[in-house]
C-alpha atoms as a PDB file:
ATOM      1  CA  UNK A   1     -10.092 -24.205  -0.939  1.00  0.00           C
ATOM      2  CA  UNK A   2     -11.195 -20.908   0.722  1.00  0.00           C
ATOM      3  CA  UNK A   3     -11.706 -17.742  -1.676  1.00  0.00           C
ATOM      4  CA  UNK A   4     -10.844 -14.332  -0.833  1.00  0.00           C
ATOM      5  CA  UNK A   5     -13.632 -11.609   0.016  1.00  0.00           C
ATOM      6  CA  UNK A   6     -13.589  -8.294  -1.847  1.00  0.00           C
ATOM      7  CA  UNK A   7     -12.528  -5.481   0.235  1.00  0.00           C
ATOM      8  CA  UNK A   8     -15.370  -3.378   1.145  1.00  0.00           C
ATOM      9  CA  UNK A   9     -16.328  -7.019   2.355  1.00  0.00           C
ATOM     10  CA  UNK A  10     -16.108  -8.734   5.511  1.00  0.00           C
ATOM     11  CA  UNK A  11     -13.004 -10.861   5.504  1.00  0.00           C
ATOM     12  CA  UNK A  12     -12.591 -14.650   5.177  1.00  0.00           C
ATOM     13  CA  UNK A  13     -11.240 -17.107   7.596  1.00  0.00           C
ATOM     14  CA  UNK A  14      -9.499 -20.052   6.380  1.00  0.00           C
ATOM     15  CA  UNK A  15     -10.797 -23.425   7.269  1.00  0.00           C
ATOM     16  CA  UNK A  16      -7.776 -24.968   6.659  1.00  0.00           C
ATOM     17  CA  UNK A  17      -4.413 -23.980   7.420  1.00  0.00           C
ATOM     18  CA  UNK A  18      -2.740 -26.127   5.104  1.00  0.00           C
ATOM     19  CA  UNK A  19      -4.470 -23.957   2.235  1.00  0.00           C
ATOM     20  CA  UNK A  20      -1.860 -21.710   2.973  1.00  0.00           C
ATOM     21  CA  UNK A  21       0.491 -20.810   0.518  1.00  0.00           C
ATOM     22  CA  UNK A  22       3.100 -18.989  -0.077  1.00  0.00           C
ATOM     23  CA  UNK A  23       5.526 -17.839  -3.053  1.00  0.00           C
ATOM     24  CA  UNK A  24       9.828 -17.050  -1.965  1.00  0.00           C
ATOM     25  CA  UNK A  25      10.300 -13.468  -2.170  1.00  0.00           C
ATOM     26  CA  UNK A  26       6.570 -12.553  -1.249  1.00  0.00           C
ATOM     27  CA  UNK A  27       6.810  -9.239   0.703  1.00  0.00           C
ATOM     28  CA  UNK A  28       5.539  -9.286   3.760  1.00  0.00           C
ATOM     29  CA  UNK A  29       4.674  -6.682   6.838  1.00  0.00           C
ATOM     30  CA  UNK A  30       5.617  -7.572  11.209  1.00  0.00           C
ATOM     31  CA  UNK A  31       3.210  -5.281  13.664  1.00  0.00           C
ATOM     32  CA  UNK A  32       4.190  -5.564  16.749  1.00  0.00           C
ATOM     33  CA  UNK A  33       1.539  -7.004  19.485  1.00  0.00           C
ATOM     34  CA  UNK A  34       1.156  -4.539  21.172  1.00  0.00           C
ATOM     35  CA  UNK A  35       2.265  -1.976  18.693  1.00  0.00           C
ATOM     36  CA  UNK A  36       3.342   0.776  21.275  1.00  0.00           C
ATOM     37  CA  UNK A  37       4.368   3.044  18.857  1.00  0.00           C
ATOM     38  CA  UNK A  38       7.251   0.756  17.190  1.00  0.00           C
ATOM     39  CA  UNK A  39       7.785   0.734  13.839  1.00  0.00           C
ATOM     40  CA  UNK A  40       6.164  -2.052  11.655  1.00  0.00           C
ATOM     41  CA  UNK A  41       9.305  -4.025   9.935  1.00  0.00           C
ATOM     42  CA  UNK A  42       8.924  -5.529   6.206  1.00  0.00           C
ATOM     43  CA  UNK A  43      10.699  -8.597   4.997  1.00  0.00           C
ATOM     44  CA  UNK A  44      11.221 -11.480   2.692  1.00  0.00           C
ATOM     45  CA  UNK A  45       9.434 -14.808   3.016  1.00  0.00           C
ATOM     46  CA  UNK A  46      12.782 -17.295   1.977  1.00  0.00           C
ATOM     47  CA  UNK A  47      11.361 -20.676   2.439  1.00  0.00           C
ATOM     48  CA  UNK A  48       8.072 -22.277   4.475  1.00  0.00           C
ATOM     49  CA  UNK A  49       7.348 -25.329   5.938  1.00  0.00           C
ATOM     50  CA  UNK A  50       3.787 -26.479   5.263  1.00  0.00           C
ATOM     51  CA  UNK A  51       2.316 -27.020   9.105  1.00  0.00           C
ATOM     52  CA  UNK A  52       5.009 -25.724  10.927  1.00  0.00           C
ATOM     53  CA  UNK A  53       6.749 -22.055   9.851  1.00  0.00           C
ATOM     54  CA  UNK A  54       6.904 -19.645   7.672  1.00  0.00           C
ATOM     55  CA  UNK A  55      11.013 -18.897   6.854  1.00  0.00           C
ATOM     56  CA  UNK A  56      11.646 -14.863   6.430  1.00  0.00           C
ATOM     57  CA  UNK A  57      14.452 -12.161   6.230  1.00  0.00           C
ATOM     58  CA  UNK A  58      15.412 -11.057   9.560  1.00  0.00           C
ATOM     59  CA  UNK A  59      13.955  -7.381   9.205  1.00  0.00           C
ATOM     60  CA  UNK A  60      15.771  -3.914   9.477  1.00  0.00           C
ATOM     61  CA  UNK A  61      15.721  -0.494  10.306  1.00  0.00           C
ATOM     62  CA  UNK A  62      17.764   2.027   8.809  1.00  0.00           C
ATOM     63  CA  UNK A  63      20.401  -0.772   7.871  1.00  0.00           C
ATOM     64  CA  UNK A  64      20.391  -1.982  11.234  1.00  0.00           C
ATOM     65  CA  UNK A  65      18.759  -5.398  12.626  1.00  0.00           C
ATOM     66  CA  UNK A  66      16.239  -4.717  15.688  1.00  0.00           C
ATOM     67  CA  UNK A  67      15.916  -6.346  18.810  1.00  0.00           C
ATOM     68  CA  UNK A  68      13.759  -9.610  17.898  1.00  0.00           C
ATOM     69  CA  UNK A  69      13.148 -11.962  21.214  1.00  0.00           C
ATOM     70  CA  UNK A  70      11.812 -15.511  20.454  1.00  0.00           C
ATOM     71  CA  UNK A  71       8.057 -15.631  20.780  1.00  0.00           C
ATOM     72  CA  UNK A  72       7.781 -12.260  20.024  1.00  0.00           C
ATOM     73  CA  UNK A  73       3.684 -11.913  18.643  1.00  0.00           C
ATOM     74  CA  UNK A  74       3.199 -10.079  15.115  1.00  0.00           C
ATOM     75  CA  UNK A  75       0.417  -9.128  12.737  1.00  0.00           C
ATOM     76  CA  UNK A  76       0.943 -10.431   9.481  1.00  0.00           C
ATOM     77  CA  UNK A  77       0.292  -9.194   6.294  1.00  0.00           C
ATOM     78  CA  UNK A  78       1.099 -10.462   2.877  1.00  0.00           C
ATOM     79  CA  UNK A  79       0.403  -9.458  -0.638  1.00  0.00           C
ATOM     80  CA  UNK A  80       0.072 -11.483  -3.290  1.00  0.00           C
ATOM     81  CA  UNK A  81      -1.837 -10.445  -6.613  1.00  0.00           C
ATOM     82  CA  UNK A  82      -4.885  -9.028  -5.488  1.00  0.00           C
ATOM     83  CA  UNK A  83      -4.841 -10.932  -2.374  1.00  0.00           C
ATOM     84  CA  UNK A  84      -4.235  -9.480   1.211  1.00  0.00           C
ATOM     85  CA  UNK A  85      -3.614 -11.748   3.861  1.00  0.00           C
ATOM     86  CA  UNK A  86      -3.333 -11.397   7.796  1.00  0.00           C
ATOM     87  CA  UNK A  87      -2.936 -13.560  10.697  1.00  0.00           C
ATOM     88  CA  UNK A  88      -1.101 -13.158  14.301  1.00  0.00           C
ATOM     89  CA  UNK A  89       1.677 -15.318  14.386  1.00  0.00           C
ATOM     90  CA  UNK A  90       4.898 -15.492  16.709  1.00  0.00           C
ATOM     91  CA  UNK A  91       8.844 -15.759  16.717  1.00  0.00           C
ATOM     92  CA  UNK A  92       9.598 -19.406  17.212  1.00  0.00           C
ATOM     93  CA  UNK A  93      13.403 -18.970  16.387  1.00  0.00           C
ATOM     94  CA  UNK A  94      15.929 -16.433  15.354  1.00  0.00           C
ATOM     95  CA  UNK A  95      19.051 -17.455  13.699  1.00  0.00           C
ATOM     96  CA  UNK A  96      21.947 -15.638  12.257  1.00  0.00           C
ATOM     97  CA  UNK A  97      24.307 -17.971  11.058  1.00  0.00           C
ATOM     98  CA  UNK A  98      24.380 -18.152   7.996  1.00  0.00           C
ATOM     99  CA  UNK A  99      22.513 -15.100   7.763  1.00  0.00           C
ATOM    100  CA  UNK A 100      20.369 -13.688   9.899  1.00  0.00           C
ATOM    101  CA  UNK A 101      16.782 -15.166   9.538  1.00  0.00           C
ATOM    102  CA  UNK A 102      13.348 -16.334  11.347  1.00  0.00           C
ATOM    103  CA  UNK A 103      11.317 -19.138  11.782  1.00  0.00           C
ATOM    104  CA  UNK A 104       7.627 -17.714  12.274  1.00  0.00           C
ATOM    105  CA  UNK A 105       4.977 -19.833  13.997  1.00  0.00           C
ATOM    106  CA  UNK A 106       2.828 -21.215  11.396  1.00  0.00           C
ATOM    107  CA  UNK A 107      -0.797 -19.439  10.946  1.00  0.00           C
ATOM    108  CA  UNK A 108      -3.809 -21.054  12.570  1.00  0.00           C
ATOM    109  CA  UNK A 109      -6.280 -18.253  10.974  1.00  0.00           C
ATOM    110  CA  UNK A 110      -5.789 -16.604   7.676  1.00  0.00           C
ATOM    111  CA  UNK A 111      -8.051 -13.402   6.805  1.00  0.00           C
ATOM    112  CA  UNK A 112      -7.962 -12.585   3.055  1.00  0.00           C
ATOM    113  CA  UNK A 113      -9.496  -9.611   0.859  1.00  0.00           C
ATOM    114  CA  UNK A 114      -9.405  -9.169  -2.397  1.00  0.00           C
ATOM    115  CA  UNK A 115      -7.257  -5.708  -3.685  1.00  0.00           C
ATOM    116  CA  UNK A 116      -9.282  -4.687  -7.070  1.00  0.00           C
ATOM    117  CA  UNK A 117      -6.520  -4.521 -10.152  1.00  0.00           C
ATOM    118  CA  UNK A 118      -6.369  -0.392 -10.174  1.00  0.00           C
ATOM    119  CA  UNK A 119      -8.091  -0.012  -6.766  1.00  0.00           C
ATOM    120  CA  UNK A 120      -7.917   3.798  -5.017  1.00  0.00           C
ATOM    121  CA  UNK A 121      -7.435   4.086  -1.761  1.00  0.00           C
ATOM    122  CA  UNK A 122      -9.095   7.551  -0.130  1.00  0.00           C
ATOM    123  CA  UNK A 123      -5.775   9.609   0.257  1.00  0.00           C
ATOM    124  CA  UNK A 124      -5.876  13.269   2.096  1.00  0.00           C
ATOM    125  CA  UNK A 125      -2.555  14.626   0.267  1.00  0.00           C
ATOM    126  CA  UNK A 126      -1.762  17.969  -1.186  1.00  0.00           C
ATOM    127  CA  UNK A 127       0.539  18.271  -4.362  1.00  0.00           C
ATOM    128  CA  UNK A 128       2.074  20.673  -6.572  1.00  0.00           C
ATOM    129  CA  UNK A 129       0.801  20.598 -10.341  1.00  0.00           C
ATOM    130  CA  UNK A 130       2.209  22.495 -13.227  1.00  0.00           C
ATOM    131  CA  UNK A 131       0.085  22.956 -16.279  1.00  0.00           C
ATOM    132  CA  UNK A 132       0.528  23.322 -19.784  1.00  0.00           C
ATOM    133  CA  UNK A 133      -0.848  27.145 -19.068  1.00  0.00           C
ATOM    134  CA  UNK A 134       0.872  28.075 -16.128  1.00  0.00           C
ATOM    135  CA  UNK A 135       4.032  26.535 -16.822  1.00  0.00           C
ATOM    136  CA  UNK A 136       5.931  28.984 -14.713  1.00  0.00           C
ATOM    137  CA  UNK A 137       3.654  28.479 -11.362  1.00  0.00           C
ATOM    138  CA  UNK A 138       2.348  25.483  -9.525  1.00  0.00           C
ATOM    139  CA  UNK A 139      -0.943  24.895  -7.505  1.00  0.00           C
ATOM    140  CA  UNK A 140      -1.563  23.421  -4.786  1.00  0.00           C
ATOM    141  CA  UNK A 141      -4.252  20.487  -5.834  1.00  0.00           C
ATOM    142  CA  UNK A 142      -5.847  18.513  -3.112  1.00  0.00           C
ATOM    143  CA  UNK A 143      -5.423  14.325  -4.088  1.00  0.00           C
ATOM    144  CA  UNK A 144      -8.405  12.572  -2.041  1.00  0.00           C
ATOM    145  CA  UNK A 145      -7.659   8.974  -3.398  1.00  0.00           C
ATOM    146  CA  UNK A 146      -4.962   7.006  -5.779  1.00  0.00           C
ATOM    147  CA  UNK A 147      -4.060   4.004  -7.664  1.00  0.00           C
ATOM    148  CA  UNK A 148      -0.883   2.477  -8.925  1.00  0.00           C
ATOM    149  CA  UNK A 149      -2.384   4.054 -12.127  1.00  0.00           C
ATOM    150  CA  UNK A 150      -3.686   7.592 -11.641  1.00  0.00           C
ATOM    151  CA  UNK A 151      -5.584   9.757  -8.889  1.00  0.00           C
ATOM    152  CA  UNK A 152      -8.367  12.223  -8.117  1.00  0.00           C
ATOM    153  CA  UNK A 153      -7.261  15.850  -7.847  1.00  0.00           C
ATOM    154  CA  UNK A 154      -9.656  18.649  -6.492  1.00  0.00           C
ATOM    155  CA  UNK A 155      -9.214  21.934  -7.036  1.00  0.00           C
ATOM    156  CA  UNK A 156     -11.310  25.452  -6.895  1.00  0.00           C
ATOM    157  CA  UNK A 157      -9.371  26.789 -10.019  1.00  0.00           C
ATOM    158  CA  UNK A 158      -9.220  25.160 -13.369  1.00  0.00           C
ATOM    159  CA  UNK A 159      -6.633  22.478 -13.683  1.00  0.00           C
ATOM    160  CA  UNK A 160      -7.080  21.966 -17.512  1.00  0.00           C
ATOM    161  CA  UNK A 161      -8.313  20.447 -19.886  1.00  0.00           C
ATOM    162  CA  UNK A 162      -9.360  16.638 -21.195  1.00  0.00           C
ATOM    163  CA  UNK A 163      -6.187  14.813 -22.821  1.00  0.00           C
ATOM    164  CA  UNK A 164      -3.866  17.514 -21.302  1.00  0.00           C
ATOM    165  CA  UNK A 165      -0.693  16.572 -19.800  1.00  0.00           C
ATOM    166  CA  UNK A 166       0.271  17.860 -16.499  1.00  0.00           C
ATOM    167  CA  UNK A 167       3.041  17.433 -13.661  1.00  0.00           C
ATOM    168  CA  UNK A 168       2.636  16.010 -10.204  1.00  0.00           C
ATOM    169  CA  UNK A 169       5.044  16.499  -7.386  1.00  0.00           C
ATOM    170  CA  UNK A 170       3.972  14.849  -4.694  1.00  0.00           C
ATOM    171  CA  UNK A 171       5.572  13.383  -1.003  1.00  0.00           C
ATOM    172  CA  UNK A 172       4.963   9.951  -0.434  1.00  0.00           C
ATOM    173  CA  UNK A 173       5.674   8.256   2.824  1.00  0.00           C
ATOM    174  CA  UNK A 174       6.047   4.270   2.823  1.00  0.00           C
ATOM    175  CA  UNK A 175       7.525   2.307   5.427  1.00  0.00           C
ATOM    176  CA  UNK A 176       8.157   5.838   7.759  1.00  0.00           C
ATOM    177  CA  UNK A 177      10.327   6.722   4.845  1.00  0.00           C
ATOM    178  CA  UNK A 178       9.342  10.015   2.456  1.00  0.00           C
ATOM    179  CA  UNK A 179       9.622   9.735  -0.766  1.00  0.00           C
ATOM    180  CA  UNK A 180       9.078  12.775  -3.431  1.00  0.00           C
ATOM    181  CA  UNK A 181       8.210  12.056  -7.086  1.00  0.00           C
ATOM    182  CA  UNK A 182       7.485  14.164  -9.578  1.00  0.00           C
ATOM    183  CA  UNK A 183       4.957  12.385 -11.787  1.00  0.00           C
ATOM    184  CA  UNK A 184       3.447  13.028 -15.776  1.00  0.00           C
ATOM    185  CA  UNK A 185      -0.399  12.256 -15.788  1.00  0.00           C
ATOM    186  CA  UNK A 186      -3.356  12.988 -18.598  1.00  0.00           C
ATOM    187  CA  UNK A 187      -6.310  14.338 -17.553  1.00  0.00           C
ATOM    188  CA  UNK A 188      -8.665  11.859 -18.023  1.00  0.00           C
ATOM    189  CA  UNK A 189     -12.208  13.019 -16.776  1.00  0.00           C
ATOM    190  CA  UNK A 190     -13.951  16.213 -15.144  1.00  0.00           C
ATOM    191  CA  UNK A 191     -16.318  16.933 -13.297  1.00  0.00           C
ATOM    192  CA  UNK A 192     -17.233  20.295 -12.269  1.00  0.00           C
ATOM    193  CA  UNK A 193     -20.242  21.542  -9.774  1.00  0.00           C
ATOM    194  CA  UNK A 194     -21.890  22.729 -12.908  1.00  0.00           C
ATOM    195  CA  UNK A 195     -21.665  19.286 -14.453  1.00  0.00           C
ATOM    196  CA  UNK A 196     -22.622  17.702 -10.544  1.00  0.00           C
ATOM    197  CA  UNK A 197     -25.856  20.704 -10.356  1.00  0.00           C
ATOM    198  CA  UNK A 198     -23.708  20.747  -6.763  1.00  0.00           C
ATOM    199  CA  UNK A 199     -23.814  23.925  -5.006  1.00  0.00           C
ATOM    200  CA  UNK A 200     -22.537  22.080  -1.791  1.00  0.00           C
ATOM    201  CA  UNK A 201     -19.132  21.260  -3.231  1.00  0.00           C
ATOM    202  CA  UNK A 202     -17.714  24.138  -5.137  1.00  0.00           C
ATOM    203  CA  UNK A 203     -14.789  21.757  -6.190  1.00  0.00           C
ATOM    204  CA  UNK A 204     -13.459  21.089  -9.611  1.00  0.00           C
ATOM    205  CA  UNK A 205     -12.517  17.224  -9.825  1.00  0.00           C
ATOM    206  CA  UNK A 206      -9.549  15.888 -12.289  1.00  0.00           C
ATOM    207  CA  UNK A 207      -9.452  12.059 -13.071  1.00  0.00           C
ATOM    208  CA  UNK A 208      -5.746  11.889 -14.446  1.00  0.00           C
ATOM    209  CA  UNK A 209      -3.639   8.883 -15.308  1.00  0.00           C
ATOM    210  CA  UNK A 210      -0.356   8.392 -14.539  1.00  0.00           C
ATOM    211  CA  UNK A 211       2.168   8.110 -17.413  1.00  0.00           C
ATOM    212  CA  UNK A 212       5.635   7.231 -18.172  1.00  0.00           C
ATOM    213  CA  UNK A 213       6.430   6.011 -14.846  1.00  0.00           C
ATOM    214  CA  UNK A 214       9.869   4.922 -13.986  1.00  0.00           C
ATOM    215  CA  UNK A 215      10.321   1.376 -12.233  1.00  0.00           C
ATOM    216  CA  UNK A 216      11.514   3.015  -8.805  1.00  0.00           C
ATOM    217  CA  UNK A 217       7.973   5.428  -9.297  1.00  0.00           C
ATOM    218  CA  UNK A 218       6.155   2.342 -10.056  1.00  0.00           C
ATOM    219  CA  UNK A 219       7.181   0.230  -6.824  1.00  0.00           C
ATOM    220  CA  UNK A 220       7.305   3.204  -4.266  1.00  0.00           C
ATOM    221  CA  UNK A 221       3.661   3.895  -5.792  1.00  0.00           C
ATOM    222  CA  UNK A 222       2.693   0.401  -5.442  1.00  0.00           C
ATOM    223  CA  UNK A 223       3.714   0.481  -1.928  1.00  0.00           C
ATOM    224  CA  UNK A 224       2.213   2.879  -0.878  1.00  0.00           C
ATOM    225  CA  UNK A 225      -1.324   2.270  -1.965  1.00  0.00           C
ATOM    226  CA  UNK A 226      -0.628  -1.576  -0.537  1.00  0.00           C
ATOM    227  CA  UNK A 227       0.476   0.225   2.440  1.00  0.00           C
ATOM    228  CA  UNK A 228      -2.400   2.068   2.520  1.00  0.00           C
ATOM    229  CA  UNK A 229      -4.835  -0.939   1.685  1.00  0.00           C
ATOM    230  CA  UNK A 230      -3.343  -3.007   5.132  1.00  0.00           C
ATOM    231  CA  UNK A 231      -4.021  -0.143   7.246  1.00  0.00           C
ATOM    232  CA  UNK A 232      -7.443  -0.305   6.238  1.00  0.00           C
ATOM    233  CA  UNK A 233      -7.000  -3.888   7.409  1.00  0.00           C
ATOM    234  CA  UNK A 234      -6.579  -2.474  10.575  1.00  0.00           C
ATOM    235  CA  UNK A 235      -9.800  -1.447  10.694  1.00  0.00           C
ATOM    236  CA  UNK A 236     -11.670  -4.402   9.698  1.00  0.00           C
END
């Protein structure tokens, strides 16, 4: 069996295809070779035949189904766990009847890295955060990485104070699709350029945690930071 690299790793190639495995419902992401500026397309793997295909959802956009030609090339990606996998694979037949479907060629390579259990991914967002002090007025807070569990906020001003409980609203885009939350979190840790003897970064930083999430938080969260984690895939 082949084992998955950790992500700041180089990847790892399969040396045997029929190590591949798959679970039904495993989400799974279609880039277009070449990409040309079309939108990436997310489905369902629904069944797989060891050797041959891999069954999924026929994909959609805004409700409707795109124009898929047989033998179409794709970029793969799959999560499952704390494993990312990629490959290039291929359209071998589209069906409709009795639902629309496809047959994907079967993967020859499989790259793999391993997704840490609360890894961040380096973010470049700006939120809105209410405090327990300035309950009436927001900041703007610069977030320069997240987590399915919490984030880094950086800020000039003070934000707070350990244990405190603040409010996050913050735009999220997954899948081309925005997505605004407003989120509880604890300040967890601080660090401030007095604390750093930093007179380079004038910055106060906020570890917070994320609390009382609702399930739709949790899995557009989620997705975005495994969004986030394939397009540094790209770069690999």
């Amino acid at each position: 069996m082949y084992q998955c690299a950790p992500l700041n790793a180089k990847n790892t190639t399969m040396s045997d295809k029929n190590d591949f495995k798959v679970n039904l419902g495993d989400p799974i992401q279609l880039q277009f070779i070449p990409e040309n500026g079309r939108e990436r397309l997310n489905a369902k793997v629904i069944g797989h035949a060891p050797g041959k295909s891999l069954i999924v959802s026929a994909p959609s956009v805004n409700g409707k189904l795109p124009l898929l030609k047989e033998n179409q090339p794709f970029i793969i990606r799959m999560l499952q766990g704390n494993n990312v996998y990629g490959f290039e694979s291929a359209i071998l037949k589209y069906y409709s009847v009795p639902f629309p479907h496809l047959h994907l060629r079967h993967p020859q390579d499989v790259e793999c890295i391993v997704v840490r259990g609360s890894r961040r991914v380096g973010t470049e967002l700006v939120v809105s955060v209410v405090t327990p002090s300035r309950s009436n007025k927001s900041l703007s807070v610069s977030m320069t990485n997240t987590s399915a569990t919490g984030a880094l906020l950086q800020i000039a001003e003070e934000l707070g104070k350990l244990d405190d409980e603040i409010s996050i609203s913050i735009e999220l885009e997954v899948a081309n699709i925005k997505k605004y939350l407003r989120i509880k979190a604890i300040i967890r840790n601080i660090s401030t350029p007095e604390d750093r003897n930093d007179t380079d970064d004038m910055l106060n930083k906020y570890g917070v945690q994320f609390i009382d999430l609702s399930e739709d938080h949790t899995l557009i969260i989620n997705a975005y930071v495994y969004e986030q984690i394939v397009q540094h895939m790209d770069k690999q």
